[in-house]
Protein backbone atom coordinates (compact mmCIF):
# COMPACT_ATOMS: atom_id res chain seq x y z
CA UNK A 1 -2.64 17.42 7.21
CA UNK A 2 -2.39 17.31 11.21
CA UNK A 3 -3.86 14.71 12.91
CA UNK A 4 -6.67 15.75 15.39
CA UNK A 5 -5.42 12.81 17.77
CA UNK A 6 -1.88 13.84 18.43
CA UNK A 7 -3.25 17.41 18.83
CA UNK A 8 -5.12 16.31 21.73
CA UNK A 9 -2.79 14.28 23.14
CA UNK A 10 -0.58 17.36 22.99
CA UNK A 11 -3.55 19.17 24.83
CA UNK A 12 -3.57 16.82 27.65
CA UNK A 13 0.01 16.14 28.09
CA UNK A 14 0.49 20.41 28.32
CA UNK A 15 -2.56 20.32 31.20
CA UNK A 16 -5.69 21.13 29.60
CA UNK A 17 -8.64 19.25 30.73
CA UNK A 18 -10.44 18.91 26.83
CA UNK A 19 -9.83 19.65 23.47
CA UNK A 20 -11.70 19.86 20.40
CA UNK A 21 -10.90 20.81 16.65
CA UNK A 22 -13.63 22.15 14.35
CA UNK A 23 -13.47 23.92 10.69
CA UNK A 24 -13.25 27.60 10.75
CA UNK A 25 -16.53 27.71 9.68
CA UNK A 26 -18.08 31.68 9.10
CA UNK A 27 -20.15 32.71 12.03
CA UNK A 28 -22.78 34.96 10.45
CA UNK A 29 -25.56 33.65 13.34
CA UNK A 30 -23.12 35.01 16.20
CA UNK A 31 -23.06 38.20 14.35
CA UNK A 32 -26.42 39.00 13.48
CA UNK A 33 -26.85 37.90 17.55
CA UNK A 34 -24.66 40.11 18.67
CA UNK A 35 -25.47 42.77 16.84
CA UNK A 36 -29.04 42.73 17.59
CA UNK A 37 -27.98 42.35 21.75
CA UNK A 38 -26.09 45.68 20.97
CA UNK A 39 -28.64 47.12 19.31
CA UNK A 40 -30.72 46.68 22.45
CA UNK A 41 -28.50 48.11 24.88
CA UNK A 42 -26.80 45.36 26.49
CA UNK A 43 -23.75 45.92 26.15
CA UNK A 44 -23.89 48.99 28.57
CA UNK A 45 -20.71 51.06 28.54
CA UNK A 46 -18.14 47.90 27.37
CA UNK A 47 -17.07 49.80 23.84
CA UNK A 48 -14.80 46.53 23.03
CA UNK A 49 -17.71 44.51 22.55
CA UNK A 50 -19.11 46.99 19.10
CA UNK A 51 -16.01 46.76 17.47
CA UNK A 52 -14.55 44.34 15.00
CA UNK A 53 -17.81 42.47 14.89
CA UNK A 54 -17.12 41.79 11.34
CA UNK A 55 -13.69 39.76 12.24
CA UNK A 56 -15.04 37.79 14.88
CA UNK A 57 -17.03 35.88 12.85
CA UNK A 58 -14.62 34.88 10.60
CA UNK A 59 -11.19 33.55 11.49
CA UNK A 60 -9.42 34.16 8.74
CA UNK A 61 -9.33 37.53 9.43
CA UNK A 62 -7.11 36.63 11.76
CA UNK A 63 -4.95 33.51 10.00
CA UNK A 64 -4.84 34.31 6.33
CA UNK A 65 -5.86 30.82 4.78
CA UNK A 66 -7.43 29.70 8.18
CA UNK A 67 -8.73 25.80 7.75
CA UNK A 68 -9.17 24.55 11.40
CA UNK A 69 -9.52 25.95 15.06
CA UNK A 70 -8.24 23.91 18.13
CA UNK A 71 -10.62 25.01 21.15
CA UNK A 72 -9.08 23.89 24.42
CA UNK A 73 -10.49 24.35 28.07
CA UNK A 74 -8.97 23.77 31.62
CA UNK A 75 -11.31 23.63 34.47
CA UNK A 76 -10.38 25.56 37.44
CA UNK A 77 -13.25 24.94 40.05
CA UNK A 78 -11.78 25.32 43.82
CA UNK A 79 -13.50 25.65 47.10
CA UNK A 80 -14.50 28.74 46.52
CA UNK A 81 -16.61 28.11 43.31
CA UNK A 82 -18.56 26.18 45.84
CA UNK A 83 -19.95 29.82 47.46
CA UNK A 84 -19.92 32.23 50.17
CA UNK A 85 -21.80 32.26 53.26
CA UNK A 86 -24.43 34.82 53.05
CA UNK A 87 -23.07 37.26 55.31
CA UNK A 88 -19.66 37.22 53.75
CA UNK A 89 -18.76 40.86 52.33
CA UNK A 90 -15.91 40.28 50.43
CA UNK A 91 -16.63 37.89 47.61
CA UNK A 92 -13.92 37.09 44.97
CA UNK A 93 -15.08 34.96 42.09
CA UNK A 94 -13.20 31.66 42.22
CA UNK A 95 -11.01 32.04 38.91
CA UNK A 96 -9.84 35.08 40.31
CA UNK A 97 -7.90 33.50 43.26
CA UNK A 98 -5.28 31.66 40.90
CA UNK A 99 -2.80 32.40 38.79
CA UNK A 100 -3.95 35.02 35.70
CA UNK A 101 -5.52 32.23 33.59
CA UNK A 102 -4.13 34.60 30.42
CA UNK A 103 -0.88 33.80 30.89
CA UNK A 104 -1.06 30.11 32.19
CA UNK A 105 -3.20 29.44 29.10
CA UNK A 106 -1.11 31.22 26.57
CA UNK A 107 1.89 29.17 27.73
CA UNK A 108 -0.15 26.17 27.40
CA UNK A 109 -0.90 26.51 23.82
CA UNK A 110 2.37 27.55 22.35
CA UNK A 111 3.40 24.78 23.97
CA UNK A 112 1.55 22.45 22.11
CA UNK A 113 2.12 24.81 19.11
CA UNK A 114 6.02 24.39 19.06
CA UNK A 115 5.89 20.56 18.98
CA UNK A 116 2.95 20.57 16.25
CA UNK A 117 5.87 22.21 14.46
CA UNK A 118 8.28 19.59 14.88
CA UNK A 119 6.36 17.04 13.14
CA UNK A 120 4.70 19.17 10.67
CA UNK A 121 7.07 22.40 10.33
CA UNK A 122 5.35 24.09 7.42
CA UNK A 123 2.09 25.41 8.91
CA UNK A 124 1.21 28.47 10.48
CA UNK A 125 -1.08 29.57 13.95
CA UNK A 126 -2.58 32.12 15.99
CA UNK A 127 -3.12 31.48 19.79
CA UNK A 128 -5.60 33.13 21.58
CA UNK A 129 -6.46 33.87 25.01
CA UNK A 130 -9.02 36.39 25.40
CA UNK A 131 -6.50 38.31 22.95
CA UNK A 132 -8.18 38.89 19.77
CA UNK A 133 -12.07 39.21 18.57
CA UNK A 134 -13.46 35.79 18.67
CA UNK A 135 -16.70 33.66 18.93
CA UNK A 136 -14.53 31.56 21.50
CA UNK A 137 -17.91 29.91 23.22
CA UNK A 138 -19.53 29.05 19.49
CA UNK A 139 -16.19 27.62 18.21
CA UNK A 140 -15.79 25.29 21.26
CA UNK A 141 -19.62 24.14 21.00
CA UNK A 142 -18.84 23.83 17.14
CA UNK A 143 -15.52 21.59 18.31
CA UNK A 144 -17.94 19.19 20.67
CA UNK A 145 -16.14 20.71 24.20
CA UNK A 146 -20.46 21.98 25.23
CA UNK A 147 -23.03 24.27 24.68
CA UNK A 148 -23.99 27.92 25.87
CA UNK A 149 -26.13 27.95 28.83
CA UNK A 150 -28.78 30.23 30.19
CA UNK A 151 -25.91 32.28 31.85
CA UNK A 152 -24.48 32.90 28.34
CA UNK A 153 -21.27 30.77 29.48
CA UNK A 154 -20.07 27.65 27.77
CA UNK A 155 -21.37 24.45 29.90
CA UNK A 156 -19.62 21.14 29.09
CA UNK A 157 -21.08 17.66 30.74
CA UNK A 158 -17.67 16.91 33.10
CA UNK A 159 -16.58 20.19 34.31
CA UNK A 160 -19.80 22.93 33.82
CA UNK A 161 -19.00 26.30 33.14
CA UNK A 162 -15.84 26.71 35.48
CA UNK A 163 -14.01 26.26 32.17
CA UNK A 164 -11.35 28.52 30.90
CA UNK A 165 -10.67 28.63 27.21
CA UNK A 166 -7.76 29.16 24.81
CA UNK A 167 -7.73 28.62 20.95
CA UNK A 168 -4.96 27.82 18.07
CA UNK A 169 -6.26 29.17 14.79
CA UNK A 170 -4.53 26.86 12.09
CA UNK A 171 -4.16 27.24 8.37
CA UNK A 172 -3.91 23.57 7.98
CA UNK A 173 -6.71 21.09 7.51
CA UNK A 174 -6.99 18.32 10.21
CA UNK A 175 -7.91 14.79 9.41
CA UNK A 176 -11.12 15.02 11.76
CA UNK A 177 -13.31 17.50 12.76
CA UNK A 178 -15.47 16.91 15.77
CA UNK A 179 -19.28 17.22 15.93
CA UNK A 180 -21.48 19.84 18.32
CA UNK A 181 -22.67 17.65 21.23
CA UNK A 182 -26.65 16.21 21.28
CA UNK A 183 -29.11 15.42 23.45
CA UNK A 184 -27.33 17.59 26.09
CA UNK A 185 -28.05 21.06 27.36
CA UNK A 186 -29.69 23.42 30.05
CA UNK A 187 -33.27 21.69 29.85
CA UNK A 188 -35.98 23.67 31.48
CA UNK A 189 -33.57 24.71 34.05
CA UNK A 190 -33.22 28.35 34.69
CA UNK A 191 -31.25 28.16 38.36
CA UNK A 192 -28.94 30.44 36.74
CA UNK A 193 -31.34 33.10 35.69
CA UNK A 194 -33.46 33.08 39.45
CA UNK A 195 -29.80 33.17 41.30
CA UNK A 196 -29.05 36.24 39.82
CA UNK A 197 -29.89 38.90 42.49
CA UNK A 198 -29.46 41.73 39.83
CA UNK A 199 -31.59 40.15 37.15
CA UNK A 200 -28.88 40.49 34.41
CA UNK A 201 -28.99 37.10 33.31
CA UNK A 202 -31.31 36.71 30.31
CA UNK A 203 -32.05 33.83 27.93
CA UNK A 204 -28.52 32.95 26.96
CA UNK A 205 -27.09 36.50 27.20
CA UNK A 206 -26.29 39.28 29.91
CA UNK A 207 -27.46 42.42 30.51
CA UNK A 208 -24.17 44.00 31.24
CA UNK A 209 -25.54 47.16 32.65
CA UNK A 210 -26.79 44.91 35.87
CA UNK A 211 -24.26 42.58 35.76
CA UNK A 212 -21.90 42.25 39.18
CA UNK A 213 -18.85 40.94 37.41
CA UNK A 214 -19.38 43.65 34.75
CA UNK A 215 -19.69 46.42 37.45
CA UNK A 216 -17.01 45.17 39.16
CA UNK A 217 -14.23 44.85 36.41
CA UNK A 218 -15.21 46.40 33.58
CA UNK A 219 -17.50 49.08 34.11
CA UNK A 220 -15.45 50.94 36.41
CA UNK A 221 -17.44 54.20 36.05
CA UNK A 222 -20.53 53.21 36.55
CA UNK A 223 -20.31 50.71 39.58
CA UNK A 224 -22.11 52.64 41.98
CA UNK A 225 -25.48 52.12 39.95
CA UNK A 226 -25.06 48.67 40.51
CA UNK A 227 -25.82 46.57 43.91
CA UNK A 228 -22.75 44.37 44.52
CA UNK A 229 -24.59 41.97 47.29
CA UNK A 230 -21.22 41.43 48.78
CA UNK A 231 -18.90 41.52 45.44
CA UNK A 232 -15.95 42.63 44.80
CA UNK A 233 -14.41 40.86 42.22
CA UNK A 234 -16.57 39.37 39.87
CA UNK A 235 -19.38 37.08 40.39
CA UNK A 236 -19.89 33.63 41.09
CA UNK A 237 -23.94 33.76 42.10
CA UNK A 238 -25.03 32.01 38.21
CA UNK A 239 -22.74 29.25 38.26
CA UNK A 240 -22.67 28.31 42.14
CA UNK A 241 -25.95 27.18 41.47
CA UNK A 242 -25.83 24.86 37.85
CA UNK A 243 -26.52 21.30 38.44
CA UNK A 244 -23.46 20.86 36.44
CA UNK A 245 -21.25 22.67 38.76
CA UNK A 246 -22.48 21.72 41.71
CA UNK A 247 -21.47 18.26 40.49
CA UNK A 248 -17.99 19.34 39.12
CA UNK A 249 -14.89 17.78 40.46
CA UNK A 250 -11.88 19.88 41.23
CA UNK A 251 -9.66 21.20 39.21
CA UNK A 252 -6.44 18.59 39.38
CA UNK A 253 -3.78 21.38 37.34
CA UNK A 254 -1.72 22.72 39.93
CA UNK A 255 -1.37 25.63 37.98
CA UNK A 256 -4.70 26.85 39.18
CA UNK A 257 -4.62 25.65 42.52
CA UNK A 258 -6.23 29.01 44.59
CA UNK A 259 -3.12 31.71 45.58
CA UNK A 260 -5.48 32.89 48.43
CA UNK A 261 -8.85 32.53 49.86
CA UNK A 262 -11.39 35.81 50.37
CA UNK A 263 -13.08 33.28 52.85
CA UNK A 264 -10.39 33.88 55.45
CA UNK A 265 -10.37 38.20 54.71
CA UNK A 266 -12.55 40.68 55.67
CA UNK A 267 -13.58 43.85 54.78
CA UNK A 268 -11.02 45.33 57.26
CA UNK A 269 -8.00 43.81 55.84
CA UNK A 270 -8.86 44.38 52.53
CA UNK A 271 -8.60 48.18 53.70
CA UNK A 272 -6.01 48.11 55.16
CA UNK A 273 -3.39 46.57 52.44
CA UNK A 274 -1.06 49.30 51.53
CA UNK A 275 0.09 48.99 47.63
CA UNK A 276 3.18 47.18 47.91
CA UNK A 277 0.96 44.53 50.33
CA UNK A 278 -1.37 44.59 47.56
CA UNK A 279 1.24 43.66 44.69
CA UNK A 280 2.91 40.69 46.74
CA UNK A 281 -0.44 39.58 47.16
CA UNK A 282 -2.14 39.12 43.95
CA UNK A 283 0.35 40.48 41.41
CA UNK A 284 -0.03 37.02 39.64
CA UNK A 285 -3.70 36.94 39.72
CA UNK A 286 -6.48 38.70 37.82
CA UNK A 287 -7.05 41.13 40.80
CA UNK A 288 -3.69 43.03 39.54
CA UNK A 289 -5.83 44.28 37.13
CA UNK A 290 -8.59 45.95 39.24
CA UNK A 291 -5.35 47.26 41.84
CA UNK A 292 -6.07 48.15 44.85
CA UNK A 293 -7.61 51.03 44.38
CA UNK A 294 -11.02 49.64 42.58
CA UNK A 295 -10.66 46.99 45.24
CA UNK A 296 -11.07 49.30 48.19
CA UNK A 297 -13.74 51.05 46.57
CA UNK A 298 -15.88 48.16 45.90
CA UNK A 299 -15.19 46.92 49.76
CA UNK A 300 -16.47 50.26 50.83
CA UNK A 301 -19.64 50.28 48.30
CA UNK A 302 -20.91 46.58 49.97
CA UNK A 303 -20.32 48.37 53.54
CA UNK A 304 -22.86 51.18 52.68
């Protein structure tokens, strides 16, 4: 049996900001939810999102024998989380402008997966990092870290939602299992839902089809049916505006300490990076995966 204390020490000593462990309880709820938000159309042209549903409610399709899930979370909120002046053109979201979180994260937990093997060698784990089908936001409310806001994001009480998450999928018990948080939550706030300038964010879920960070990354195809308002690389424009964020304190990991600030580039500069330029630039960050291409082409949709 692991102890739940040692695995968070391990979670703070590797640089993650909170840690909970819950059961790998089945998710049926989060299915039938998602399904129905599907059913209705909101999951626009992201394909990913209607497959597998079956598996991401229930972890041990993932770890055969799966008994506990360790939910960590890092917070990563910089100066630019804070948000652009209005007339700014060239808005990055703020997780964007460090280091891909994928990879910092991943490290981070098989980290604190190799020494859980040296004192208990016989158990197995998954880690995940936006890497396999998951109800990542419902495990870490299950594991005490929050709860899911208006914006559909995970909100915890010390950092908001400028949170980024990683999980170890164990098939060994823990000797305690933390408790869903109380007497917290969103309120009869709905800053979140009126700061949207699209209208995409619902009651606790996103219509992806009007979504800026959607159009932006994912939907690739289709991002000239949606107004950017400045955008892009993802969106900031829900979360700017939480109480809870607004109220956040820095993140302290150097590890995502910003690589760059969009404040200080403009639309003209942005055009004019040739692809090598490009790579130097931001081959570490999330933007790699737009290129420069989708880049340029978003610049130029916010200048029409």
């Amino acid at each position: 049996m692991l102890q739940t204390k040692y695995i968070k020490q391990l979670a703070r000593e590797v640089g993650f900001d909170l840690c909970g462990v819950t059961q790998s309880v089945n998710l049926d709820g989060d299915k039938s939810f998602l399904e129905e938000w599907i059913g209705q159309g909101f999951a626009s042209s992201l394909d990913y999102l209607k497959r597998n549903i079956d598996r991401r409610a229930d972890v041990s399709t993932l770890v055969e024998g799966a008994k506990s899930v360790v939910v960590c979370a890092v917070a990563y909120k910089n100066r630019i989380s804070d948000g652009y002046p209005a007339e700014h053109r060239t808005k990055v979201a703020s997780y964007a402008c460090t280091t891909d979180y994928h990879t910092t994260i991943k490290r981070m937990l098989f980290e604190m997966c190799s020494r859980l093997k040296e004192s208990s060698p016989n158990f197995s784990a998954r880690c995940f990092v936006d890497s396999a089908p998951i109800f990542e936001k419902r495990y870490a409310v299950e594991a005490g870290l929050g709860w899911i806001g208006r914006q559909s994001l995970l909100v915890t009480p010390e950092f908001g939602s400028f949170v980024l998450l990683g999980e170890i999928v164990l098939n060994e018990e823990c000797d305690h299992y933390d408790k869903p948080l109380v007497s917290v939550g969103c309120g009869e706030c709905r800053r979140c839902v009126d700061a949207c300038p699209n209208g995409a964010v619902k009651e606790r879920h996103i219509d992806t089809s009007r979504c800026i960070s959607c159009a932006t990354i994912e939907n690739r195809d289709e991002v000239a049916k949606c107004a950017l308002h400045g955008w892009i690389f993802g969106c900031d424009e829900c979360q700017s505006v939480c109480p809870y964020n607004r109220k956040a304190p820095y993140a302290t990991n150097t590890d995502f300490a910003p690589r760059f600030s969009p404040l200080e580039m403009g639309a003209e500069e942005w055009m004019a990076l040739t692809e090598e330029e490009f790579s130097d630039r931001f081959a570490a960050t999330p933007l790699e995966r737009a290129g420069r291409d989708n880049i340029r082409r978003n610049t130029t949709l916010n200048r029409e």
